[in-house]
C-alpha atoms as a PDB file:
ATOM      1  CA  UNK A   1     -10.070   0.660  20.801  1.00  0.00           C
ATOM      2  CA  UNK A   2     -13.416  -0.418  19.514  1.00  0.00           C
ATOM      3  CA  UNK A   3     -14.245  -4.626  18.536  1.00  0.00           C
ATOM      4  CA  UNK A   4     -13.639  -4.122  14.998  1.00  0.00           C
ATOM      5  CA  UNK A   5     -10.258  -2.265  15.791  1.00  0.00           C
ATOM      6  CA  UNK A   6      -9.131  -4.866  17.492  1.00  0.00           C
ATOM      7  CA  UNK A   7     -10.480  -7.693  15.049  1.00  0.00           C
ATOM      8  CA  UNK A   8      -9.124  -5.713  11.511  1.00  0.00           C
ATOM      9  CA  UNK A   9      -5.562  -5.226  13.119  1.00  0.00           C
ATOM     10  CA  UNK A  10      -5.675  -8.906  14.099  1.00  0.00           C
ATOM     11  CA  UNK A  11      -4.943  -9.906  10.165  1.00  0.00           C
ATOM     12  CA  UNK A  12      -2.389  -7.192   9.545  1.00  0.00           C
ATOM     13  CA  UNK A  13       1.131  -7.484   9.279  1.00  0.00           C
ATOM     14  CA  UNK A  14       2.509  -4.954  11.885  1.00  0.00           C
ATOM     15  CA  UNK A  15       5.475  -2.140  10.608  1.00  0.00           C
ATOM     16  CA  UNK A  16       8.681  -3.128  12.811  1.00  0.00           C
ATOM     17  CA  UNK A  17       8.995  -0.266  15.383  1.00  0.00           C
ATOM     18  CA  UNK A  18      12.684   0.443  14.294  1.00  0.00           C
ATOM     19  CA  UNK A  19      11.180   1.274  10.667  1.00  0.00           C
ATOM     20  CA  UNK A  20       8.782   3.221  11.777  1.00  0.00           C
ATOM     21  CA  UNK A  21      10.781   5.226  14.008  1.00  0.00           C
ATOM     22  CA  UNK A  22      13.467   6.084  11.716  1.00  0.00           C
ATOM     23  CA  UNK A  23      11.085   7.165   9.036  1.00  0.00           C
ATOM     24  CA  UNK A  24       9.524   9.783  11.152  1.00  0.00           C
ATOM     25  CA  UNK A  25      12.470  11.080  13.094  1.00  0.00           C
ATOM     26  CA  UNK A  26      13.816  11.879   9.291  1.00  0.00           C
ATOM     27  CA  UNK A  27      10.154  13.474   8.583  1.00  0.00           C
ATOM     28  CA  UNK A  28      10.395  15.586  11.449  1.00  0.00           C
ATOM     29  CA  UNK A  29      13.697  16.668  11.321  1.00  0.00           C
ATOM     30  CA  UNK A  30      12.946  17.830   7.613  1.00  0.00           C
ATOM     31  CA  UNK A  31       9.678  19.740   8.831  1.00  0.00           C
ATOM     32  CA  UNK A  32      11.448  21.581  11.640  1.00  0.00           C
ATOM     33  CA  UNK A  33      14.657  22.522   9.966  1.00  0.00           C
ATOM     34  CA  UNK A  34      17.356  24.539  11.838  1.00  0.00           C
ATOM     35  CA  UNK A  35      15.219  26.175  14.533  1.00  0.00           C
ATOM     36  CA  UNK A  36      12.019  23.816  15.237  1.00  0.00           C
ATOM     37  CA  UNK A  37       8.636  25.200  15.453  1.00  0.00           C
ATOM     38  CA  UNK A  38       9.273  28.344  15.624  1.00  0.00           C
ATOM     39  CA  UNK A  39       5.113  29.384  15.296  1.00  0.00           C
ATOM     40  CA  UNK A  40       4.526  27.152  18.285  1.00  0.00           C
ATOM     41  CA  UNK A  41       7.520  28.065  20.362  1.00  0.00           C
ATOM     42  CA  UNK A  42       6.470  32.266  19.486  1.00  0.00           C
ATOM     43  CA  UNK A  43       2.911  31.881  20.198  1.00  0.00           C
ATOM     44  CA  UNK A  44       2.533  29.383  23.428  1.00  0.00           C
ATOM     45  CA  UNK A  45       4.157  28.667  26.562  1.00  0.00           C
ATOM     46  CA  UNK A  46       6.608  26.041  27.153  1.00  0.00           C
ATOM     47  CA  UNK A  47       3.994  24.932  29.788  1.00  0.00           C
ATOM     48  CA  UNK A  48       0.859  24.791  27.818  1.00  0.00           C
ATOM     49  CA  UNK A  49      -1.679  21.581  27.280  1.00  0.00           C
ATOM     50  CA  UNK A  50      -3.852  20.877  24.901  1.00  0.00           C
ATOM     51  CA  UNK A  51      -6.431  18.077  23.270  1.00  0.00           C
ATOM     52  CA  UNK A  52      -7.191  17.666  20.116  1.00  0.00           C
ATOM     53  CA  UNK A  53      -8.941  14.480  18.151  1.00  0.00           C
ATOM     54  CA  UNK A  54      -7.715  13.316  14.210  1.00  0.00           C
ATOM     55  CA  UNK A  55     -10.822  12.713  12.590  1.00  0.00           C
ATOM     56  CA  UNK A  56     -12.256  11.327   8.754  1.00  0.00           C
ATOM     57  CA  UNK A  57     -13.971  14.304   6.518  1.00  0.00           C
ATOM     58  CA  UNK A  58     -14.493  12.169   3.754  1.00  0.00           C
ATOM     59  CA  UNK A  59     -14.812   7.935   3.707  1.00  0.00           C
ATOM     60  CA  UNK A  60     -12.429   6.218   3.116  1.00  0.00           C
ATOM     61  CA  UNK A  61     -10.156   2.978   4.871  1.00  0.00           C
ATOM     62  CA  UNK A  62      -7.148   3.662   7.650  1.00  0.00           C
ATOM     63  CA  UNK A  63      -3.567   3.269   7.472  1.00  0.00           C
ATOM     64  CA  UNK A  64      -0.466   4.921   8.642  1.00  0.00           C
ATOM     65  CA  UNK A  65      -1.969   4.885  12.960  1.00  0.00           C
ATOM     66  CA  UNK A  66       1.836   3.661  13.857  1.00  0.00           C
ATOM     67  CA  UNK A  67       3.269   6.442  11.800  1.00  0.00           C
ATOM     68  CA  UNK A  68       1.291   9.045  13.309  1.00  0.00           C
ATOM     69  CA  UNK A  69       1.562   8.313  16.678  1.00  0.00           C
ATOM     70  CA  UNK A  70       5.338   7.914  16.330  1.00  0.00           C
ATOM     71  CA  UNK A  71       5.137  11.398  15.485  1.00  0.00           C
ATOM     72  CA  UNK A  72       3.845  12.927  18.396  1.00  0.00           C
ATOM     73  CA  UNK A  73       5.870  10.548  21.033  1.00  0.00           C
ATOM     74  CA  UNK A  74       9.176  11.656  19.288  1.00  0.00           C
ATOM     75  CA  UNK A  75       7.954  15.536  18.865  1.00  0.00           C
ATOM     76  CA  UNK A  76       7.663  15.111  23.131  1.00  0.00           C
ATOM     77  CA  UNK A  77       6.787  12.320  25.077  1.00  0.00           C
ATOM     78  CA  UNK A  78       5.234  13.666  27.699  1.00  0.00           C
ATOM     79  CA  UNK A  79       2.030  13.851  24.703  1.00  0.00           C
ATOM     80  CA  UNK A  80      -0.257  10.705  25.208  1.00  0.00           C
ATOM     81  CA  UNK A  81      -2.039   8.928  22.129  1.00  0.00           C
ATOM     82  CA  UNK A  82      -5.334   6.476  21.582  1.00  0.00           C
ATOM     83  CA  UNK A  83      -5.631   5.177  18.380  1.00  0.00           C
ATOM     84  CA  UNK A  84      -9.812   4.851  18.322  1.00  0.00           C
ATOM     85  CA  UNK A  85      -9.618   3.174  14.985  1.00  0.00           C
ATOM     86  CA  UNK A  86      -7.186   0.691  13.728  1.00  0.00           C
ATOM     87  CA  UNK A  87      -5.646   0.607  10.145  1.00  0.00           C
ATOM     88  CA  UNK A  88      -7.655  -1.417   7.488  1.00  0.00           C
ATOM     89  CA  UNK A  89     -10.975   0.048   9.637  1.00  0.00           C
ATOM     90  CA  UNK A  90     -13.600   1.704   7.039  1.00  0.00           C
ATOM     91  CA  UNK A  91     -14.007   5.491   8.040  1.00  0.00           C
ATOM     92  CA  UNK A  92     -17.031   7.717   7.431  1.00  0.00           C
ATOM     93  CA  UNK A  93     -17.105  11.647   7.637  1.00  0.00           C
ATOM     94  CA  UNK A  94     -16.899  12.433  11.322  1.00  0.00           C
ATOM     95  CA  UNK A  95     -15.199   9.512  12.442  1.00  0.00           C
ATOM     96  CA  UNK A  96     -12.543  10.091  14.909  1.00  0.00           C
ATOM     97  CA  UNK A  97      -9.323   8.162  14.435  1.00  0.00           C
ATOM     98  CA  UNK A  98      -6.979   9.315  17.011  1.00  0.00           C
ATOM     99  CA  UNK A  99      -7.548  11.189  20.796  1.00  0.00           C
ATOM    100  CA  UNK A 100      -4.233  13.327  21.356  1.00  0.00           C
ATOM    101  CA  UNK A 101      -2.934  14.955  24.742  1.00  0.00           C
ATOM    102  CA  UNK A 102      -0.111  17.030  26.295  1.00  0.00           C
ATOM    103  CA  UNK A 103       1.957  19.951  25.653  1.00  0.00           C
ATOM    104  CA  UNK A 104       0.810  21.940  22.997  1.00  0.00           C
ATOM    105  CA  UNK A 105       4.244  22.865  21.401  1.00  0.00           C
ATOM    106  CA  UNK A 106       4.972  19.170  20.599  1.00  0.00           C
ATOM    107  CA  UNK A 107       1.561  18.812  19.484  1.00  0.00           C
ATOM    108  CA  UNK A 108       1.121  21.339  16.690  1.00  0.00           C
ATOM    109  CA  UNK A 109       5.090  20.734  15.500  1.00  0.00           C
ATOM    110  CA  UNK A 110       4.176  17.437  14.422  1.00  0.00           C
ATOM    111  CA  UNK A 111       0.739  17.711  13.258  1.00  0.00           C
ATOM    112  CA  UNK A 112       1.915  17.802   9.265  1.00  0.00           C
ATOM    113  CA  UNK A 113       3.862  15.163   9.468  1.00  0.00           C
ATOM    114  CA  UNK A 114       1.334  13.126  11.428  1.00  0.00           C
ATOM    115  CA  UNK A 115      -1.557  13.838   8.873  1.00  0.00           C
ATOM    116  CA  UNK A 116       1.065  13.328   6.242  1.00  0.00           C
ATOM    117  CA  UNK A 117       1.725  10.003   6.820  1.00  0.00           C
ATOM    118  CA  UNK A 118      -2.392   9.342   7.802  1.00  0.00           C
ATOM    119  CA  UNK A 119      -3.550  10.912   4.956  1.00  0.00           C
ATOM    120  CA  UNK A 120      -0.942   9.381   2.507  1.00  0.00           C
ATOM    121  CA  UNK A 121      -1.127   5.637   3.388  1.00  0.00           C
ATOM    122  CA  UNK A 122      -4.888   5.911   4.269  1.00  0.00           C
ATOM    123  CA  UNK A 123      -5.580   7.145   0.419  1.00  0.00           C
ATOM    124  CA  UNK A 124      -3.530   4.139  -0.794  1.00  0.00           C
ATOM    125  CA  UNK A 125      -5.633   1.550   1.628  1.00  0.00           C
ATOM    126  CA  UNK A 126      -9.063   3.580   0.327  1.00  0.00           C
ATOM    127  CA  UNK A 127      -7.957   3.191  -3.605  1.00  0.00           C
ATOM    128  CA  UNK A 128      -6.967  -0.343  -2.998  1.00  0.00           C
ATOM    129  CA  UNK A 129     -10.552  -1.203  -1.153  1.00  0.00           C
ATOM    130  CA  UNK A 130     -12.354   0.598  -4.107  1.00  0.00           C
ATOM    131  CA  UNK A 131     -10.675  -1.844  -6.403  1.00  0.00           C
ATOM    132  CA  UNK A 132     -10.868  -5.013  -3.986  1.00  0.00           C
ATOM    133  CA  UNK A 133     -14.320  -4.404  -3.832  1.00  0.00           C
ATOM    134  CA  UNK A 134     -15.289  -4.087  -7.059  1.00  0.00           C
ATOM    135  CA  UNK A 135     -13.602  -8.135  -7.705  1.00  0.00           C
ATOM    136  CA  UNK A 136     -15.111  -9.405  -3.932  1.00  0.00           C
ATOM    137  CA  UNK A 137     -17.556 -11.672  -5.991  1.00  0.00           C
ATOM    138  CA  UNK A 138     -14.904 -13.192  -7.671  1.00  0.00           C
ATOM    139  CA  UNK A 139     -11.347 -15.278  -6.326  1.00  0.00           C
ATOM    140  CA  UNK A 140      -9.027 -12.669  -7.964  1.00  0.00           C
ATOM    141  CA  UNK A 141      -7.016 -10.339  -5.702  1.00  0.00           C
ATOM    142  CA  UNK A 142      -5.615  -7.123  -6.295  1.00  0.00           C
ATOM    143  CA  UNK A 143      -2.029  -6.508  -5.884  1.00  0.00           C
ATOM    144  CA  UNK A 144       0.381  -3.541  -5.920  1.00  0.00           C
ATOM    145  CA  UNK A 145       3.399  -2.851  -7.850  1.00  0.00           C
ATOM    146  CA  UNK A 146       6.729  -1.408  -7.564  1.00  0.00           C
ATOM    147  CA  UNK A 147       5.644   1.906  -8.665  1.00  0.00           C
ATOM    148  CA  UNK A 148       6.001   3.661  -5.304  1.00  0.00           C
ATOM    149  CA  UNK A 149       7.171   6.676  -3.886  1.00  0.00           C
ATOM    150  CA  UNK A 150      11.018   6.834  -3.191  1.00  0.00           C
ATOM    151  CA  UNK A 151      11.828   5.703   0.312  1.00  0.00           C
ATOM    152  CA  UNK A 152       7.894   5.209   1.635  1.00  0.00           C
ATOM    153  CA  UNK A 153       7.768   1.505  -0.711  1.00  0.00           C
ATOM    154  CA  UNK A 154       7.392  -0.311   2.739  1.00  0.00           C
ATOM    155  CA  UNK A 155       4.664   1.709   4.247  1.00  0.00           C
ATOM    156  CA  UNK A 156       2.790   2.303   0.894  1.00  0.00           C
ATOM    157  CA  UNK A 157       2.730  -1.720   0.561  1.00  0.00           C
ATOM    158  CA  UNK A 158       1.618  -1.919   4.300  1.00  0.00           C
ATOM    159  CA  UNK A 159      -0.924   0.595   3.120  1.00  0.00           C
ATOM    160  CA  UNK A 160      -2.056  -1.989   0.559  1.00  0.00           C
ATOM    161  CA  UNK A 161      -2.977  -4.593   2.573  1.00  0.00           C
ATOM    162  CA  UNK A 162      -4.999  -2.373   4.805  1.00  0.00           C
ATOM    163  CA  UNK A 163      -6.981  -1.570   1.715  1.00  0.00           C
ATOM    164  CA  UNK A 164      -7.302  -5.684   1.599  1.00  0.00           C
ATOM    165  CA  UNK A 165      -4.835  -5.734  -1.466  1.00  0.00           C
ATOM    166  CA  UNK A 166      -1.973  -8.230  -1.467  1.00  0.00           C
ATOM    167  CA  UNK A 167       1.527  -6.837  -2.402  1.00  0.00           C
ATOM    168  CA  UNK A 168       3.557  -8.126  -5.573  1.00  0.00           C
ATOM    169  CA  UNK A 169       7.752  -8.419  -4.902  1.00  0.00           C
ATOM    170  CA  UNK A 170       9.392  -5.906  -3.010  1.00  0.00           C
ATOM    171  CA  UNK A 171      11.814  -4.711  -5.162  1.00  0.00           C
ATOM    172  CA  UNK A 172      14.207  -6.365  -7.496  1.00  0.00           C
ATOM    173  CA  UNK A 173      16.044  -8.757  -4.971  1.00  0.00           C
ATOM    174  CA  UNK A 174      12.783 -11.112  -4.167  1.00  0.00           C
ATOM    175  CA  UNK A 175      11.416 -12.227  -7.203  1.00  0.00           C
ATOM    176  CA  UNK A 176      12.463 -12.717 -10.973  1.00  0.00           C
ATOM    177  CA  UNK A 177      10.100 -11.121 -13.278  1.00  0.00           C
ATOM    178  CA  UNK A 178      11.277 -11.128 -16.654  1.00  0.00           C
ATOM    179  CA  UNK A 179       9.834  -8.382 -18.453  1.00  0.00           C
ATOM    180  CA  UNK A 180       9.374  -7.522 -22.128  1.00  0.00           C
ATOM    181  CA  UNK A 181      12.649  -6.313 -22.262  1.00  0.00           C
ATOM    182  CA  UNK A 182      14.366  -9.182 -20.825  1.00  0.00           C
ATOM    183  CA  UNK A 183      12.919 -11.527 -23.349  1.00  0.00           C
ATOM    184  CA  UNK A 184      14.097  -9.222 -26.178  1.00  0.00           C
ATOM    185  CA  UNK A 185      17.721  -9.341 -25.060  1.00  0.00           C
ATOM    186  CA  UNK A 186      17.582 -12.552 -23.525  1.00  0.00           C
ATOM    187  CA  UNK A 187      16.394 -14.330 -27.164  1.00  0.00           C
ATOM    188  CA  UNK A 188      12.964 -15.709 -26.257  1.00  0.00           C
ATOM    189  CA  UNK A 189      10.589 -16.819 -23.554  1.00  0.00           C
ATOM    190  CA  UNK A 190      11.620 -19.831 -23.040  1.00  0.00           C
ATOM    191  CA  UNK A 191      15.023 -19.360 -22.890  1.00  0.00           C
ATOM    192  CA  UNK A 192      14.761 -16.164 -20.614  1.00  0.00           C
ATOM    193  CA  UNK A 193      12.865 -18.692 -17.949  1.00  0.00           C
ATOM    194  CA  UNK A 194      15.365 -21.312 -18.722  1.00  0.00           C
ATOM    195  CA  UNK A 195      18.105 -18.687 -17.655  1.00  0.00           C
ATOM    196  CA  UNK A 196      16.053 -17.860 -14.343  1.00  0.00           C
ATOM    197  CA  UNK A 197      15.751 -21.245 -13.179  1.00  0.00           C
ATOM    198  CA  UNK A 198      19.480 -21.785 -13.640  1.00  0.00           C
ATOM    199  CA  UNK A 199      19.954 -18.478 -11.882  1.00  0.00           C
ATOM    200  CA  UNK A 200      17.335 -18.760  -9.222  1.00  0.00           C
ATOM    201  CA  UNK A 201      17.744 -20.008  -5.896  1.00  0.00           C
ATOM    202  CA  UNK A 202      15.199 -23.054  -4.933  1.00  0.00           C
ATOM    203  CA  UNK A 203      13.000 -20.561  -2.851  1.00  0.00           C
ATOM    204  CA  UNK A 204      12.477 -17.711  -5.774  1.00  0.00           C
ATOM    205  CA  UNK A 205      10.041 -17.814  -7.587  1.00  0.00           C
ATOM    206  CA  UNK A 206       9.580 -17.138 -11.409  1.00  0.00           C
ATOM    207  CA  UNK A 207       7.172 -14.765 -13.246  1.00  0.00           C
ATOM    208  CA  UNK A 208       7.251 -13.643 -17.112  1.00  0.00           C
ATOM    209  CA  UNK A 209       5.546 -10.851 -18.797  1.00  0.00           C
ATOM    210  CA  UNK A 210       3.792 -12.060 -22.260  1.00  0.00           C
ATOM    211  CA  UNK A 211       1.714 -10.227 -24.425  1.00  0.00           C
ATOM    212  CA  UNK A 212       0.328 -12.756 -27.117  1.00  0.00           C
ATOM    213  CA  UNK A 213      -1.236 -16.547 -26.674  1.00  0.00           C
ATOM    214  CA  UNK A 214       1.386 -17.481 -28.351  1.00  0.00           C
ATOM    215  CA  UNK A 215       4.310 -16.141 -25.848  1.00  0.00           C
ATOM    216  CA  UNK A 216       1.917 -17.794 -23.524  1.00  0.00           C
ATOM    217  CA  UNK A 217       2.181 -21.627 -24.645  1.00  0.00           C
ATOM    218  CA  UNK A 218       5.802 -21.096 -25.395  1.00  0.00           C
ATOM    219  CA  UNK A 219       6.058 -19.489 -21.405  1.00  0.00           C
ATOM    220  CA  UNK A 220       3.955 -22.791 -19.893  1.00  0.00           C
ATOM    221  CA  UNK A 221       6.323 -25.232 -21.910  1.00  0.00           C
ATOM    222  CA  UNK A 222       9.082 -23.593 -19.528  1.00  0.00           C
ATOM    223  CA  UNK A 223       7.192 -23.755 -16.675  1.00  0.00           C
ATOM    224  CA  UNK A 224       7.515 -20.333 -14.298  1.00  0.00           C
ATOM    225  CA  UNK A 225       5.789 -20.243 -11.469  1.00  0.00           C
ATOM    226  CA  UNK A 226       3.749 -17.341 -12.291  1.00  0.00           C
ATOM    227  CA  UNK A 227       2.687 -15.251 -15.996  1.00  0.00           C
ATOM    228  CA  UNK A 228       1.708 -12.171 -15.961  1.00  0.00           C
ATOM    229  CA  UNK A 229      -0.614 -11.118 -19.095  1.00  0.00           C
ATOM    230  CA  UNK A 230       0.015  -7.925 -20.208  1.00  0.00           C
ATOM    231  CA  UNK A 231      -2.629  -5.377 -21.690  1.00  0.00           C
ATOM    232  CA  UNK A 232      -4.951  -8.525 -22.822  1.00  0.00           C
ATOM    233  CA  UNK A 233      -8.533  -7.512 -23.180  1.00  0.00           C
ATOM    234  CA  UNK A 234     -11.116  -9.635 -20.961  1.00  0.00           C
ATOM    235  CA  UNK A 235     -11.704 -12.268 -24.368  1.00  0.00           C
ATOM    236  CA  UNK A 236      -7.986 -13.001 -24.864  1.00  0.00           C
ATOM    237  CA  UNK A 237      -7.714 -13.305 -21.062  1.00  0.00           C
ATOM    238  CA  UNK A 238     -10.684 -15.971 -20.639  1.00  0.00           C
ATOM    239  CA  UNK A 239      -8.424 -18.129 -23.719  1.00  0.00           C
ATOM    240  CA  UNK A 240      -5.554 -17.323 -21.763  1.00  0.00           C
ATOM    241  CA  UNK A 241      -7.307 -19.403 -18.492  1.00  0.00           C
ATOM    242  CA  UNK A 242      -8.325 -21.886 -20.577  1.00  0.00           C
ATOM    243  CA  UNK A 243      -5.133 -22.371 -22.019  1.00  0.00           C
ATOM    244  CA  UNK A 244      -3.506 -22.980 -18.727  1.00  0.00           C
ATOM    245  CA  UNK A 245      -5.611 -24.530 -16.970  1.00  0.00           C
ATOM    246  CA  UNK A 246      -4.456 -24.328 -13.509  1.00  0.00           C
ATOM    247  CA  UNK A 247      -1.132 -25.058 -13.976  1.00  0.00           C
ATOM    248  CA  UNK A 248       0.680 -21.731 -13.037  1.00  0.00           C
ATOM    249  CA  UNK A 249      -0.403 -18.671 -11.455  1.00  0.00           C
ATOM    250  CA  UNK A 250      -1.788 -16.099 -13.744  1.00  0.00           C
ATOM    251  CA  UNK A 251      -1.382 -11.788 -13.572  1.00  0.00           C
ATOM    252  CA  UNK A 252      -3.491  -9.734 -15.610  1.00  0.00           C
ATOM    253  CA  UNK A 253      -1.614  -6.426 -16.026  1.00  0.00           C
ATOM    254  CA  UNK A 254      -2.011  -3.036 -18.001  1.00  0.00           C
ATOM    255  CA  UNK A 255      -5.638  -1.161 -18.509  1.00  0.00           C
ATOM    256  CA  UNK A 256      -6.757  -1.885 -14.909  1.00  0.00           C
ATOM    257  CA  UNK A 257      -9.080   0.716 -13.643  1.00  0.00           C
ATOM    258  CA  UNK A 258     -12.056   0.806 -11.623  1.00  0.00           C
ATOM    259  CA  UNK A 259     -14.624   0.252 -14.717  1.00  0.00           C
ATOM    260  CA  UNK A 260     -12.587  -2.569 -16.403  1.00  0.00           C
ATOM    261  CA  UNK A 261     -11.369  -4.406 -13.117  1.00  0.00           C
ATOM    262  CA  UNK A 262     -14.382  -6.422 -12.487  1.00  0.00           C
ATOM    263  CA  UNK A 263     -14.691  -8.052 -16.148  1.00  0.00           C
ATOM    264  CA  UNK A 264     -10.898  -8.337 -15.587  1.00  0.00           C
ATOM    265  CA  UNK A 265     -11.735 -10.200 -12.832  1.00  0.00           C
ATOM    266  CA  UNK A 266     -14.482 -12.281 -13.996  1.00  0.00           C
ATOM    267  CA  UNK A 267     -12.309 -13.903 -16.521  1.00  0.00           C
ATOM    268  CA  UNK A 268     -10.448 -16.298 -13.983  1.00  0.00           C
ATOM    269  CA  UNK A 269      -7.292 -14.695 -13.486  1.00  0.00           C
ATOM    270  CA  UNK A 270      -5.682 -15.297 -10.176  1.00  0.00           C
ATOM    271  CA  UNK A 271      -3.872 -11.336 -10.093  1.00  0.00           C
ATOM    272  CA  UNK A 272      -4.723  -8.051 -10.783  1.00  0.00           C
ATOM    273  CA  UNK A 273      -2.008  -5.927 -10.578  1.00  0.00           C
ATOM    274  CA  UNK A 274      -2.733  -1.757 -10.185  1.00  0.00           C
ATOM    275  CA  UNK A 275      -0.242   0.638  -9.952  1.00  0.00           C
ATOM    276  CA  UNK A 276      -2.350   3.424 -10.051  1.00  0.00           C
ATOM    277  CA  UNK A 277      -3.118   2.577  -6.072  1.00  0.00           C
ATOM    278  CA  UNK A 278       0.287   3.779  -5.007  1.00  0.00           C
ATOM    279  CA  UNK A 279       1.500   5.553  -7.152  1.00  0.00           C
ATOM    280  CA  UNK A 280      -1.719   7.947  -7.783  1.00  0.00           C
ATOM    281  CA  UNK A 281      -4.357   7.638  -5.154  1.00  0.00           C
ATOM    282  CA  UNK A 282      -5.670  10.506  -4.045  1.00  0.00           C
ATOM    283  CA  UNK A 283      -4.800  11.766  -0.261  1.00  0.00           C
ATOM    284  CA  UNK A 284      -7.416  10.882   1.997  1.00  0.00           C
ATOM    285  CA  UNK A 285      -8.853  13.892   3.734  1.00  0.00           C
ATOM    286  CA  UNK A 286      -7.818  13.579   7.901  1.00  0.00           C
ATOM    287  CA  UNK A 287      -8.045  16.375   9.976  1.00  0.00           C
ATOM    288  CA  UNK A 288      -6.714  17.547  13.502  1.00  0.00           C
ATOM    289  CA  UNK A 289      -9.193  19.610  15.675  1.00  0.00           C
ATOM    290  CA  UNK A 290      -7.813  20.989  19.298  1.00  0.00           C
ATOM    291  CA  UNK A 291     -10.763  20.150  21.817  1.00  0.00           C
ATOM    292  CA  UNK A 292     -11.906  23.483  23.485  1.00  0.00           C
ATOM    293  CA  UNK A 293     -13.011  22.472  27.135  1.00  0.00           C
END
């Protein structure tokens, strides 16, 4: 593993083994079906090796190594991994990720589900460093949503961070984020937070969705921990600071892309939330070669 391996995976969270494991035992089990490889099984012998490298054809950032290894070790043991790369690394064309080794049956019958998981989480981690990069210059950070793929919210919010995103709440268990919708039934801002707090235990925190200055004040009389300002264009936004003035966190949410996140940005918001980087980022283009001798 190379220095800046070693120092990017240093200040990211790690995917508990267990998790891991489980998710790809259920990948490969789906991939192989009744009868396993049945390609691989027809076509080479039970004693057959073989080497092959996963390497970048386009740039982009790494995420998913765990996942992909996992792969191969279940699909037979006896193959041997080296992660060259580690996840949050920046890749350019060429760049090899991953040395593989060992029988060649296990090898090829999990190669899709490898380069699934690689090329899934490493798009996510690519889209989320396009858009942390374009606010670097600023203190704003980009974070993800709940807007994930069914059963992959975990990994895909792992996949953030490698980008250099943070992630917003988990699901609906570990935050209160009272929404448009809440308000409306609930009679009001205010009273919707008031409701939370009563609600709330002393270590959850607080968020409401507003959409006017006014919803604003009325939110910061209240006093959640955290306001998320929907579809506000960058003028209302810079009010929306000054209004506040430091005293809660603030979101900016809705009409986030990659030519509007920057002035977004710039305004002083402390949030930018995308969902568009899990739930729509484009796969990032791994492949796996076999290494003739």
């Amino acid at each position: 593993m190379s220095t800046n391996a070693r120092d990017a995976s240093a200040h990211l969270p790690v995917l508990p083994g267990l998790m891991v494991e489980d998710a790809v035992r259920a990948a490969l089990l789906e991939d192989w079906g009744r009868a396993g490889d049945i390609t691989a099984q027809a076509t080479l012998g039970p004693k057959v090796s073989a080497t092959a490298v996963i390497a970048a054809r386009t740039p982009g950032r790494l995420a998913g190594l765990d996942l992909a290894a996992c792969a191969f070790r279940l699909s037979d043991p006896a193959i041997r991994v080296e992660a060259v790369k580690a996840d949050g690394d920046r890749l350019s064309p060429g760049d090899v990720v991953m040395h593989i080794a060992g029988p060649a049956r296990g090898l090829l019958s999990a190669e899709r589900v490898a380069l699934n998981y690689l090329g899934h989480l490493s798009g996510i981690a690519t889209a989320t460093g396009l858009f942390a990069d374009k606010v670097a210059h600023t203190s704003a950070r980009i974070v993800c949503t709940r807007k994930t793929t069914p059963g992959l919210r975990a990994f895909e919010k792992y996949a953030v961070r490698c980008g250099g995103g943070a992630n917003h709440r988990f699901g609906l268990d570990d935050a209160v984020l009272i929404k448009d919708n809440h308000i409306a039934v609930a009679g009001g801002v205010a009273s919707a937070i008031a409701a939370a707090r009563r609600f709330a235990g002393h270590l959850v925190r607080v968020e409401v969705e507003v959409d006017t200055l006014d919803q604003l004040r009325e939110a910061l009389e209240a006093a959640p921990d955290v306001v998320m300002l929907d579809n506000m264009a960058p003028a209302m936004l810079r009010e929306a600071v000054a209004i506040t003035g430091g005293r809660v966190t603030l979101e900016a949410s809705g009409g986030v892309n990659l030519d509007t996140v920057a002035a977004i940005a710039e305004t002083g918001v402390d949030l930018i939330s995308v969902g568009w980087i899990t739930h729509s980022a484009p796969v990032l283009d791994l492949g796996l070669d076999i290494v003739i001798a």
